[in-house]
Protein backbone atom coordinates (compact mmCIF):
# COMPACT_ATOMS: atom_id res chain seq x y z
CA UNK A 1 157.29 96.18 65.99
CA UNK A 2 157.48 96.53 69.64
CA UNK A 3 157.69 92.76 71.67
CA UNK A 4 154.40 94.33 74.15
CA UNK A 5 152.38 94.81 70.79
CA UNK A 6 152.92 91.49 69.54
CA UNK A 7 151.56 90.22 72.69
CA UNK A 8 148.78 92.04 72.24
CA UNK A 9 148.14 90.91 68.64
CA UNK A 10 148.63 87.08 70.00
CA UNK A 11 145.92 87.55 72.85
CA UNK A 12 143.84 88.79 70.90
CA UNK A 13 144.56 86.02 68.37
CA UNK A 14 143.73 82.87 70.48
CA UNK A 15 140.74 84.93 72.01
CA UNK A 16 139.12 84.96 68.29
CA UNK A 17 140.27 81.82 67.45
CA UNK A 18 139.53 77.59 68.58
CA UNK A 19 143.27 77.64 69.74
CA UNK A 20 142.07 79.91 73.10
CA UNK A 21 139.23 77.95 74.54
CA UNK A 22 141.56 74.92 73.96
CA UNK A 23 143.77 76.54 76.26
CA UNK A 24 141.23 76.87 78.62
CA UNK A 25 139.59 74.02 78.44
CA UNK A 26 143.47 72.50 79.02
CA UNK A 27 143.82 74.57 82.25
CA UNK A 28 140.89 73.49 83.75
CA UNK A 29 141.09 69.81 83.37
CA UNK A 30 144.38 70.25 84.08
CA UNK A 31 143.65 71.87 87.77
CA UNK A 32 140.67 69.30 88.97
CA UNK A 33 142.47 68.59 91.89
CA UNK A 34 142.79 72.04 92.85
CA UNK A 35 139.49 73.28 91.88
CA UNK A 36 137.50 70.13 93.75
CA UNK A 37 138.12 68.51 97.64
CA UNK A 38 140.47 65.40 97.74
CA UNK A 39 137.30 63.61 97.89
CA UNK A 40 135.56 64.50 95.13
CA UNK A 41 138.70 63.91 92.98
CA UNK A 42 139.48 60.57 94.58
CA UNK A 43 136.49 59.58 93.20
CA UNK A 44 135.84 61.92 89.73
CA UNK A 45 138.20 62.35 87.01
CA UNK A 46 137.91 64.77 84.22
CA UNK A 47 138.58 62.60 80.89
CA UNK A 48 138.13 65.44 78.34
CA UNK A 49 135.49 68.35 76.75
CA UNK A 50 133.03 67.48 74.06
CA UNK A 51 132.02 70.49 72.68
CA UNK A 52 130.97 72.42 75.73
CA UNK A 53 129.84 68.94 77.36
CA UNK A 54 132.49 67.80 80.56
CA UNK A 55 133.10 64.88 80.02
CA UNK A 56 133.48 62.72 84.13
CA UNK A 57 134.61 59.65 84.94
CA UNK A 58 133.05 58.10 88.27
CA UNK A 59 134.50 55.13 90.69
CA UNK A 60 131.59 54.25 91.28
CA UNK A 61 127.54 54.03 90.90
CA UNK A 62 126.94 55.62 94.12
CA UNK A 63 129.28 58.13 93.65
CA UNK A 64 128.21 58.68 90.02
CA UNK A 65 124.67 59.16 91.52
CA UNK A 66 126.00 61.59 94.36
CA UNK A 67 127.43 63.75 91.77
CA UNK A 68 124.68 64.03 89.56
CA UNK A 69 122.94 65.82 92.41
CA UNK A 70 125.58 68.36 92.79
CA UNK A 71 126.09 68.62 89.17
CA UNK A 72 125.03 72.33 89.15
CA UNK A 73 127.03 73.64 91.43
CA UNK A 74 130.24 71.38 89.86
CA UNK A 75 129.78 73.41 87.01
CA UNK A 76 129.22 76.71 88.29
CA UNK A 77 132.46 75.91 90.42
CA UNK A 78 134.31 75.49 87.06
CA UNK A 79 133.37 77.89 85.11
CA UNK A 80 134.39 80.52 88.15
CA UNK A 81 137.33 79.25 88.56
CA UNK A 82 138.69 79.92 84.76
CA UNK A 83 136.60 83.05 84.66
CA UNK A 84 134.18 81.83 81.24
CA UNK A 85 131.07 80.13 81.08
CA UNK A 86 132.73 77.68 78.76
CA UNK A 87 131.22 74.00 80.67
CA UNK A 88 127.22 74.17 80.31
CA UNK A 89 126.95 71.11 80.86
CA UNK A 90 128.55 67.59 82.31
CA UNK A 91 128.08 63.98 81.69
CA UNK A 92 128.98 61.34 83.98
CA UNK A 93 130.20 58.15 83.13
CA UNK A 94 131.13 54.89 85.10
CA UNK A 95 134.78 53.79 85.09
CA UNK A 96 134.97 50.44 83.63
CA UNK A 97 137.52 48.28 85.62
């Protein structure tokens, strides 16, 4: 077997498979900071994906309620940015200190 088909069988393996959108979903929580403004992630951190639910923690009340009127275009922005509609939808959630 030729090493450029067996990449081809192992895309095509985590495409069809759980093990790809884990990948995915591990890319984009794993480039927040690049995807949103310094401000935005100053004050928002991703803390995981339930099922295709974004999971956010928020500094702050204010902030959580400033970001639930951009919540649309957050997700939009993320979904762009790894090419799938995999987020359809995010929950916010207030950091406990």
């Amino acid at each position: 077997m030729e090493p450029h088909l067996l990449g081809r069988v192992l895309k095509r393996f985590i495409a069809s498979n759980q093990v790809g959108e884990n990948l995915v979903q591990i890319e984009l929580l794993s480039h927040w900071n690049e995807i949103f403004s310094s401000v935005i992630s100053k004050h928002a951190q991703p803390i995981g994906i339930r099922g295709n639910q974004l999971l956010i923690e928020v500094s702050s009340s204010a902030w959580l309620n400033e970001l639930m009127f951009l919540k649309e275009d957050l997700r939009k922005r993320l979904n762009k940015s790894i090419g799938k509609e995999i987020i359809k939808g995010i929950r916010f959630y207030l950091k406990e200190e």
